[in-house]
Protein backbone atom coordinates (compact mmCIF):
# COMPACT_ATOMS: atom_id res chain seq x y z
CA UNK A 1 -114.02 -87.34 184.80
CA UNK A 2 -117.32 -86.53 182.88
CA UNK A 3 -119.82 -84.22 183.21
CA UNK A 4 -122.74 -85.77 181.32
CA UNK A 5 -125.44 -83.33 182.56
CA UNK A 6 -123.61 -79.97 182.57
CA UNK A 7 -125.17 -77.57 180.87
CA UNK A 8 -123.34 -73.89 181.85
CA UNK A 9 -119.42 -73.82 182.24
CA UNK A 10 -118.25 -70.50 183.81
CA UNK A 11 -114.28 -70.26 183.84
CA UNK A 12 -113.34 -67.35 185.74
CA UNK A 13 -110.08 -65.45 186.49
CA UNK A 14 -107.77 -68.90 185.88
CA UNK A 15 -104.13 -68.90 185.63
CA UNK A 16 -103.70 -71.70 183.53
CA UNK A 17 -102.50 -71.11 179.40
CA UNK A 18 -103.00 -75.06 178.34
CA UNK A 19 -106.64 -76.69 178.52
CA UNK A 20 -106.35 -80.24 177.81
CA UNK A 21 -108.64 -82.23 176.71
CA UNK A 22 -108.79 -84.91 174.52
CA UNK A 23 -112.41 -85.40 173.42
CA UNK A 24 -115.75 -83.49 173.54
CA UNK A 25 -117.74 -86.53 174.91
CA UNK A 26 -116.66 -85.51 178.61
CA UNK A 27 -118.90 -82.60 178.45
CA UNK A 28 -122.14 -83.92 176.22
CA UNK A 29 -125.29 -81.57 177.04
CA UNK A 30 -122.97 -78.69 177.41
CA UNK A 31 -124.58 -75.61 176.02
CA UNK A 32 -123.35 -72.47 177.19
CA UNK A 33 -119.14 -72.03 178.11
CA UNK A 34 -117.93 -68.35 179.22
CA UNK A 35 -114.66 -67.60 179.54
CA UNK A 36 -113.79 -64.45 182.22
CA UNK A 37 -110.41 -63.23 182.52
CA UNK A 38 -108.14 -66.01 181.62
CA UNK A 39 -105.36 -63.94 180.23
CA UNK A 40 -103.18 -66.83 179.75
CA UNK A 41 -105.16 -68.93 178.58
CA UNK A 42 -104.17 -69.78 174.77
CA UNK A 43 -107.13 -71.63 173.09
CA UNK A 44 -110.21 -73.54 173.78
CA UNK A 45 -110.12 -77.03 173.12
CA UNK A 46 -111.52 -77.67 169.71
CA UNK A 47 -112.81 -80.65 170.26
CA UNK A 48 -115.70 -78.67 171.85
CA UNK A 49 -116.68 -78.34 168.26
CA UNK A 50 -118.26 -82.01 168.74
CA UNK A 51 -120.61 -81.27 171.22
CA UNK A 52 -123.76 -80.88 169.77
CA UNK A 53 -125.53 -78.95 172.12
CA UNK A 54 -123.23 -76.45 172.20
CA UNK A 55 -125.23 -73.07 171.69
CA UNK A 56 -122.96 -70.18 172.48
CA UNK A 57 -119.36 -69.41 173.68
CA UNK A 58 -118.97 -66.06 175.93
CA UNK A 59 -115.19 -64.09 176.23
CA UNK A 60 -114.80 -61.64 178.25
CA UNK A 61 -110.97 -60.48 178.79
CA UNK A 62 -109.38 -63.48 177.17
CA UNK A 63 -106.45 -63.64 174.31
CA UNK A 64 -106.76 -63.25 170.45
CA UNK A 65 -105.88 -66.35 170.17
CA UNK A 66 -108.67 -67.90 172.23
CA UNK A 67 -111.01 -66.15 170.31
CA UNK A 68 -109.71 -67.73 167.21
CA UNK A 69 -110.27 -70.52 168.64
CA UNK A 70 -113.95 -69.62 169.48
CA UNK A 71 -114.54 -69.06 165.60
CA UNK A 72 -112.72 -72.34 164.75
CA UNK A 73 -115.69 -74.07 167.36
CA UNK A 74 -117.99 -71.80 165.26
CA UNK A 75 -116.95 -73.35 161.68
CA UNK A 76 -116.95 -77.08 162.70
CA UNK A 77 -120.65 -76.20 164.68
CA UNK A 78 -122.02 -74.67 161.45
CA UNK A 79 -120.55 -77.18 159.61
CA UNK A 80 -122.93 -79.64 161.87
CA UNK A 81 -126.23 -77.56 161.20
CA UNK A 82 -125.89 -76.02 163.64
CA UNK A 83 -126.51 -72.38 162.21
CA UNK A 84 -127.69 -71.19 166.07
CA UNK A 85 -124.20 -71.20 167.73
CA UNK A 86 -123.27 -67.93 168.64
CA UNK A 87 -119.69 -65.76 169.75
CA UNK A 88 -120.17 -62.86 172.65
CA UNK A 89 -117.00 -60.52 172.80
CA UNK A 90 -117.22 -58.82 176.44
């Protein structure tokens, strides 16, 4: 399904290392994603990196790898114009 008016995504404390998705479009206005304690959780989707109102990514507790992933969203935002878009390390 899509989410066209979600704005805040809080993933907390999931047991889950793959997050599929296949394009950004699901998730449109979404501005704000925080990951909490998904310790098996391997990387975010980049295709995040399309949403344009994407502001800020939050980890707290969460792989290397996803936060390699974070800075990969971070690139392809700046890349945008978006100069705004911003990591938190918790």
């Amino acid at each position: 399904g899509e989410f066209l008016e979600l704005k805040f995504l809080m993933l907390q404390n999931l047991n889950i290392a793959q997050w599929n998705a296949s394009e950004g479009d699901h998730l449109p206005c979404l501005e704000t994603l925080v990951l909490a304690n998904c310790n098996q959780l391997e990387e975010i989707p980049s295709c995040l990196g399309d949403v344009l109102t994407l502001e800020k990514i939050e980890l707290q507790h969460c792989r290397r790898s996803v936060e390699i992933s974070a800075r990969t969203i971070k690139e392809k935002q700046e890349e945008m114009g978006n100069e705004q878009f911003v990591i938190t390390l918790k």
